[in-house]
Protein backbone atom coordinates (compact mmCIF):
# COMPACT_ATOMS: atom_id res chain seq x y z
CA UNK A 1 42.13 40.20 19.44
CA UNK A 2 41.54 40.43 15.62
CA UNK A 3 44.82 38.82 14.55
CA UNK A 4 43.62 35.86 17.11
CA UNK A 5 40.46 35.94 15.44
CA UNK A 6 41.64 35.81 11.56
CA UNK A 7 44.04 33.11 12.65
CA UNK A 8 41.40 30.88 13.65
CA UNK A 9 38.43 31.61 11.36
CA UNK A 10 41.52 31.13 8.33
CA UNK A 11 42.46 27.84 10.08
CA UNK A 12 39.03 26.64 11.62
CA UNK A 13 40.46 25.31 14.63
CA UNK A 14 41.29 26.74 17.80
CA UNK A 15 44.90 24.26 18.00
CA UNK A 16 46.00 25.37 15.17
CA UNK A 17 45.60 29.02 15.46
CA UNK A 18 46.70 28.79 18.99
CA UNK A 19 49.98 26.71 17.59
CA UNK A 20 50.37 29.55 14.76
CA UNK A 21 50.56 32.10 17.27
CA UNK A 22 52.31 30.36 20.31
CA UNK A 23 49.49 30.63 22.48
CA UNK A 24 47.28 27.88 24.23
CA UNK A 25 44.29 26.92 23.03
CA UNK A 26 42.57 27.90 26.45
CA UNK A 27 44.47 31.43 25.69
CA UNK A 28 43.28 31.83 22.05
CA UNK A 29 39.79 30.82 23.72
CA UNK A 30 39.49 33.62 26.27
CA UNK A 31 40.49 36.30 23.87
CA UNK A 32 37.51 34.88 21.27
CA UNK A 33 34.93 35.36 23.88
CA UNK A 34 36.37 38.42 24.94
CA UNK A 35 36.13 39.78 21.50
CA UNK A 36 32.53 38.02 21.30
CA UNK A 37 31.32 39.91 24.45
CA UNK A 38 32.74 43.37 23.22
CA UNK A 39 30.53 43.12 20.22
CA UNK A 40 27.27 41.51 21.73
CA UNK A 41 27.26 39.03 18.81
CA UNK A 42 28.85 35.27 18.12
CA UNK A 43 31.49 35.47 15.57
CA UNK A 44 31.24 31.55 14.78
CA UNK A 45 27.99 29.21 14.24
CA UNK A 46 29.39 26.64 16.07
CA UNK A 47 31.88 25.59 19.04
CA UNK A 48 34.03 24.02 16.34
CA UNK A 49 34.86 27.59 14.98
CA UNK A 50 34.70 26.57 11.09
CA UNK A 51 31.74 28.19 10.30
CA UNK A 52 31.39 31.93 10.71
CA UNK A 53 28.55 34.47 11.29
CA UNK A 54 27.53 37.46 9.36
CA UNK A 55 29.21 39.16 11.85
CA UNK A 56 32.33 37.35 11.79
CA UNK A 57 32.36 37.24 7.94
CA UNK A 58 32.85 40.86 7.98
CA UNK A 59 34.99 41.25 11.30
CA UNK A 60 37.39 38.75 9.07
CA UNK A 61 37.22 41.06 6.19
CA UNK A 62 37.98 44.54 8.13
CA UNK A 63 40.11 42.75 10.66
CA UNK A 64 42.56 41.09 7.33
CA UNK A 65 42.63 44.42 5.54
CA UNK A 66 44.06 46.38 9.23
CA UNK A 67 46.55 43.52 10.00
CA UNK A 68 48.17 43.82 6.50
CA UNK A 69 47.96 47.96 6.91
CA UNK A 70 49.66 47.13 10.32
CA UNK A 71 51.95 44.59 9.31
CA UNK A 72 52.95 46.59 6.33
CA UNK A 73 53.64 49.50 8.91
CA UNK A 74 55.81 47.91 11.31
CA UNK A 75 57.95 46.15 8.16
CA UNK A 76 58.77 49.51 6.98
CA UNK A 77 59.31 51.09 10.69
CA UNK A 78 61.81 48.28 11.06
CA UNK A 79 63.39 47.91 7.67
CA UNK A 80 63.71 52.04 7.96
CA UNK A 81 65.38 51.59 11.68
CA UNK A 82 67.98 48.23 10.16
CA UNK A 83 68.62 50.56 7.01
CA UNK A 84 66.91 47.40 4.70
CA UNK A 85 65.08 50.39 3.27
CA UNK A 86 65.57 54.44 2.45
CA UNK A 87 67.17 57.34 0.31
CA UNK A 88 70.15 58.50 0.93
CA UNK A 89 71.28 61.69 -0.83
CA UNK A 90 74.84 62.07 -1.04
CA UNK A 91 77.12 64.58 -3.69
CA UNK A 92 80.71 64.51 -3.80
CA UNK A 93 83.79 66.46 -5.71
CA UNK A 94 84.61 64.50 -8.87
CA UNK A 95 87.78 63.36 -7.45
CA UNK A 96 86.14 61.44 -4.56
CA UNK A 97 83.06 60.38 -6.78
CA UNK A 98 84.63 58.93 -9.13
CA UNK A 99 87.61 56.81 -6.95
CA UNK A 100 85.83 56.06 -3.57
CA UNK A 101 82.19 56.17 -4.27
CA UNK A 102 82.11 53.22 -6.38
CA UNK A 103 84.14 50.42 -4.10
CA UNK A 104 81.46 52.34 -0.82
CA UNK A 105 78.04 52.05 -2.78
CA UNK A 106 79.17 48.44 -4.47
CA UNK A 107 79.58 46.99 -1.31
CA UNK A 108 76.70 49.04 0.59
CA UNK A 109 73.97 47.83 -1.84
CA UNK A 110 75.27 44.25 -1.56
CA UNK A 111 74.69 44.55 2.02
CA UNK A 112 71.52 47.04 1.72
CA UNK A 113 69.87 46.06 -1.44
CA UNK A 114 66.78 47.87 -0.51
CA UNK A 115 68.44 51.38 0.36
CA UNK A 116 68.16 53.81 -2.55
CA UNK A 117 71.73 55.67 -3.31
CA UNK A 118 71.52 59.12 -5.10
CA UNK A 119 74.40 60.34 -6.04
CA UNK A 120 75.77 63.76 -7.37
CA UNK A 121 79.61 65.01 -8.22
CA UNK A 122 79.82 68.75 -7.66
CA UNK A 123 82.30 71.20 -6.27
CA UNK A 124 82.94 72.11 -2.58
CA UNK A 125 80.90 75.49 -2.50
CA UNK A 126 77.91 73.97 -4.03
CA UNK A 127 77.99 71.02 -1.94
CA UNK A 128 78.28 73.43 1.29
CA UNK A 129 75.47 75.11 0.21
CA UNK A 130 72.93 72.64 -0.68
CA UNK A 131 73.49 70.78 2.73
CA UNK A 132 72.89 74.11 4.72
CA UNK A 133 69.77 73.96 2.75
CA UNK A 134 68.70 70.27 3.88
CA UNK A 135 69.37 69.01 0.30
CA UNK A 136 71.94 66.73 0.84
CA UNK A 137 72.39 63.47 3.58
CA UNK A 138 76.06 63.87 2.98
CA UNK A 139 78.53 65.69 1.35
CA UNK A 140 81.98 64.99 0.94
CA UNK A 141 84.15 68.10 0.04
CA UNK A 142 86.52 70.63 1.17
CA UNK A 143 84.55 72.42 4.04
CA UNK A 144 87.13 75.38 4.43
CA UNK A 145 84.83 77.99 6.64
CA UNK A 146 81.90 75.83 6.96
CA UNK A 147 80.86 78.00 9.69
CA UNK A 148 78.72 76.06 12.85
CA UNK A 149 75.75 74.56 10.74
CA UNK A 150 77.60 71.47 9.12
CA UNK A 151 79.02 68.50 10.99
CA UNK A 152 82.32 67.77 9.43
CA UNK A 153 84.40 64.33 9.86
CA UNK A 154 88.30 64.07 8.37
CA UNK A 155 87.79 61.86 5.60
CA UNK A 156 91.02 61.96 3.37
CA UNK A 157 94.05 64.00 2.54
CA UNK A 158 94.87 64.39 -0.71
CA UNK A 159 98.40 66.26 -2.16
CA UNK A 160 98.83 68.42 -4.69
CA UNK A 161 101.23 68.42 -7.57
CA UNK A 162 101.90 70.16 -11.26
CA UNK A 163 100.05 68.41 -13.99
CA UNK A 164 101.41 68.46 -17.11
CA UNK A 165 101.90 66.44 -20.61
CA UNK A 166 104.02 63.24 -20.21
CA UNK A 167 106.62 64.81 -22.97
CA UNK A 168 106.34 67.78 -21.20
CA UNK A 169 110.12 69.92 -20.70
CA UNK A 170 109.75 69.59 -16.97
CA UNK A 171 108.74 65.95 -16.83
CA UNK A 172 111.76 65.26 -19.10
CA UNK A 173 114.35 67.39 -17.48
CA UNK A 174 114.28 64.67 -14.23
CA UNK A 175 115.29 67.53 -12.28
CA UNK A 176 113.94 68.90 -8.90
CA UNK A 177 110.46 70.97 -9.47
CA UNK A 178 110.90 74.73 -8.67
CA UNK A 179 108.57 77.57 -8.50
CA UNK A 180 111.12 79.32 -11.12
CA UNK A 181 111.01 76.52 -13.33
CA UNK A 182 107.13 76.47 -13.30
CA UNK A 183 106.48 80.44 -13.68
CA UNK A 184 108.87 79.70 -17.25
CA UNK A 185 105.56 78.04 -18.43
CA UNK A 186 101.67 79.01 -19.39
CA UNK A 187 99.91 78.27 -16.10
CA UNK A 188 95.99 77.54 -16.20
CA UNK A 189 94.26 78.69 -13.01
CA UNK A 190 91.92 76.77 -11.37
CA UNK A 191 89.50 76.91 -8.17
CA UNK A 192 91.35 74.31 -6.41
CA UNK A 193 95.02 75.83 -7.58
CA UNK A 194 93.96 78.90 -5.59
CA UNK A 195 94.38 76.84 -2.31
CA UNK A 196 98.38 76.93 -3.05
CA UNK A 197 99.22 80.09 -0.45
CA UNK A 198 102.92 79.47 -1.17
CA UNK A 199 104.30 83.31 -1.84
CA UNK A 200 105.71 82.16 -4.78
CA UNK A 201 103.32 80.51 -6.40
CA UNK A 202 100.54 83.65 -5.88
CA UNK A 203 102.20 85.32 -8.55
CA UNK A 204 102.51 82.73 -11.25
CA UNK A 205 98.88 82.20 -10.16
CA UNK A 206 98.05 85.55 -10.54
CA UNK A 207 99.29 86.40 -13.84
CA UNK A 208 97.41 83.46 -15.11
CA UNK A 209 95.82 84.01 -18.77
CA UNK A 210 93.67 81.15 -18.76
CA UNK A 211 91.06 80.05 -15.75
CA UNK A 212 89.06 77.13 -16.43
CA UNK A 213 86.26 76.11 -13.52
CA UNK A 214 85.42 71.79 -15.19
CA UNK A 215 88.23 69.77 -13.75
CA UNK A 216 87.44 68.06 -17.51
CA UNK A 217 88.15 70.74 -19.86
CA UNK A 218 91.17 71.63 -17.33
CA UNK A 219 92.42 68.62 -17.93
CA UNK A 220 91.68 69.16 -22.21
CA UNK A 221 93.67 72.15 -21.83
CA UNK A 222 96.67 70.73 -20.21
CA UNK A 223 96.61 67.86 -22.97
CA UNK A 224 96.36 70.21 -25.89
CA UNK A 225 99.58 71.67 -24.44
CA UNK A 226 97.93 75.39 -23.78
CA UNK A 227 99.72 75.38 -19.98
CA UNK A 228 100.39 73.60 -16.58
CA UNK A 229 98.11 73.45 -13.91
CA UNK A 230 98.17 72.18 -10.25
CA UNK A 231 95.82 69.91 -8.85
CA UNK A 232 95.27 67.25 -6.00
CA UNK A 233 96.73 63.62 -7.19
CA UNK A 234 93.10 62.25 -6.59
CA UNK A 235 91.70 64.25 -9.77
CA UNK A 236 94.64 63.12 -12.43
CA UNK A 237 93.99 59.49 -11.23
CA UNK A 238 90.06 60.01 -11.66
CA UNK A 239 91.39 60.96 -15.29
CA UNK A 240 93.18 57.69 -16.01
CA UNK A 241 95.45 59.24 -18.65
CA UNK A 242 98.94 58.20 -19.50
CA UNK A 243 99.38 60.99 -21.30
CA UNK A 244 99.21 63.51 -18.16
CA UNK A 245 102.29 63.24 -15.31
CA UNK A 246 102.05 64.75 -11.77
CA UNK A 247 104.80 66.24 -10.22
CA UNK A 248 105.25 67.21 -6.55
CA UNK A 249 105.32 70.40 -5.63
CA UNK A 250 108.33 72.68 -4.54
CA UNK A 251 108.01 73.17 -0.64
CA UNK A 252 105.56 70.26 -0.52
CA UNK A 253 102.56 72.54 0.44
CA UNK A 254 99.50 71.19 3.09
CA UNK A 255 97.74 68.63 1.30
CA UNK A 256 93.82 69.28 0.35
CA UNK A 257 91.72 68.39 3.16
CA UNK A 258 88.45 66.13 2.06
CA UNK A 259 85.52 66.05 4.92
CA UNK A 260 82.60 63.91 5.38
CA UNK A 261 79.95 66.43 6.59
CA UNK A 262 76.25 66.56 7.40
CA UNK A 263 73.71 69.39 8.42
CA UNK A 264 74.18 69.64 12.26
CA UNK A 265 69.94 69.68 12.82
CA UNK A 266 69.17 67.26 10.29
CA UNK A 267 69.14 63.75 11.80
CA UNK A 268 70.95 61.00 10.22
CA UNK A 269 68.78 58.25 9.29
CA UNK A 270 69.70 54.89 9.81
CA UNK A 271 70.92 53.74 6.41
CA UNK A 272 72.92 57.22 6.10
CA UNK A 273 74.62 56.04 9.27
CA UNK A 274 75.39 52.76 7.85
CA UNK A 275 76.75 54.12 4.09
CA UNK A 276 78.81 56.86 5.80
CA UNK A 277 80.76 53.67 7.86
CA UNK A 278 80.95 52.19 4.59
CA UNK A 279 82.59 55.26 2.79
CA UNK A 280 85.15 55.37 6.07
CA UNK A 281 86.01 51.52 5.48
CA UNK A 282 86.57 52.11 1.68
CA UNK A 283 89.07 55.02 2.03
CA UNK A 284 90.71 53.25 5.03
CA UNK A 285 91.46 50.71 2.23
CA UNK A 286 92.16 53.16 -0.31
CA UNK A 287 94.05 55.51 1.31
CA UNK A 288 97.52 53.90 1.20
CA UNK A 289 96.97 53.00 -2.49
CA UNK A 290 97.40 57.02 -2.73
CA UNK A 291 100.37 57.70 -0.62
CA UNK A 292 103.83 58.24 -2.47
């Protein structure tokens, strides 16, 4: 009734209101003197509708100021439900954030300019922990023992290999890798070297001097020639260094395993439903650009 009434006391004739809201005149007519006898008062001077009481003056005013509060409400309802608008929270490990993210979010915010992307690079236990905590929309990380409170999707697979200097003795050598030739050299430990459970690699990993936790100053390390470390092919090419090689592994141990995961309780909202089908399209694409 009061979005039939604004329509015609803005126009001033019952046609065109009635036209403006695909009703008939006869329609927009009823409701009027519906809304007339609810109130006990005329809303217009006149039968030609273009002149309006005090009454109708001020049922215009309240009546504009509720349609725009309900208008308002039912854009964002809708743009929240089509993911036009929104936050989504997402963190990923460096490798992933810094190769896939940017192809997903380019294309997501050219087709949800609206939708606001946060994004964070951290490691897989962090990540783990600060969705169980309702922190995070999505992660994308290792989820080893996840336990039951994270959803987890295969995302990627990702293989490790020895990184090392370019001019390094066993880049040069162009023979086979072995797990003798690699325990002749410094080795810098790492979190994500300790996922190698080949026998004979626990010891050279073991005996380690050197542990360094930023895949950055890792990476420092191995260019100022203080040791070899091993780490997924993803994280050298998030590096884009000529000066570092990668090597495959002796035995060719299980690749690393990258999920897409969620909190199992937490709902996903409609625009972290649509980015999370973008990140699976980008990798689907990017995925044989890191085979072998």
């Amino acid at each position: 009734m009061l979005r039939c009434f604004a329509a015609v006391a803005r126009s001033g004739k019952l046609s065109e209101a009635a036209h403006q809201l695909g009703r008939t005149p006869s329609a927009v007519s009823m409701m009027l003197k519906q809304l007339e006898d609810h109130l006990g008062e005329p809303l217009f001077k006149t039968d030609r509708k273009n002149r309006l009481t005090a009454l109708g003056s001020f049922v215009l005013e309240q009546a504009e100021r509720e349609l725009y509060q309900f208008d308002s409400t039912v854009h964002a309802i809708e743009s929240f439900a089509n993911a036009r608008h929104g936050r989504v929270r997402v963190a990923a490990v460096p490798s992933v954030a810094s190769t896939v993210m940017p192809r997903a979010i380019a294309r997501f915010i050219n087709d949800f300019p609206g939708v606001q992307i946060e994004l964070r690079d951290m490691d897989s236990a962090t990540i783990l922990h600060e969705l169980s905590r309702g922190r995070l929309d999505i992660g994308i990380a290792s989820a080893g023992l996840s336990g039951g409170v994270l959803h987890r999707q295969n995302l990627l697979s990702d293989r490790f290999g020895l990184i090392c200097p370019s001019e390094h003795p066993l880049v040069k050598s162009g023979q086979t890798l072995t797990w003798e030739a690699i325990s002749r050299h410094r080795f810098i430990a790492n979190e994500l070297s300790r996922l190698i459970t080949a026998e004979a690699f626990r010891d050279i990993h073991s005996e380690a001097l050197l542990s360094v936790h930023n895949i950055t100053s890792l990476l420092a390390m191995v260019r100022a020639d203080l040791g070899v470390t091993v780490l997924p092919e993803m994280t050298l090419r998030m590096a884009e260094s000529s000066d570092l090689a990668f090597l495959p592994l002796p035995d060719s141990p299980p690749d690393r395993q990258i999920h897409l995961l969620r909190k199992l309780d937490l709902p996903s909202s409609p625009a972290a439903r649509e980015f999370e089908k973008q990140i699976f399209a980008t990798v689907a694409e990017i995925q044989p650009e890191n085979q072998p």
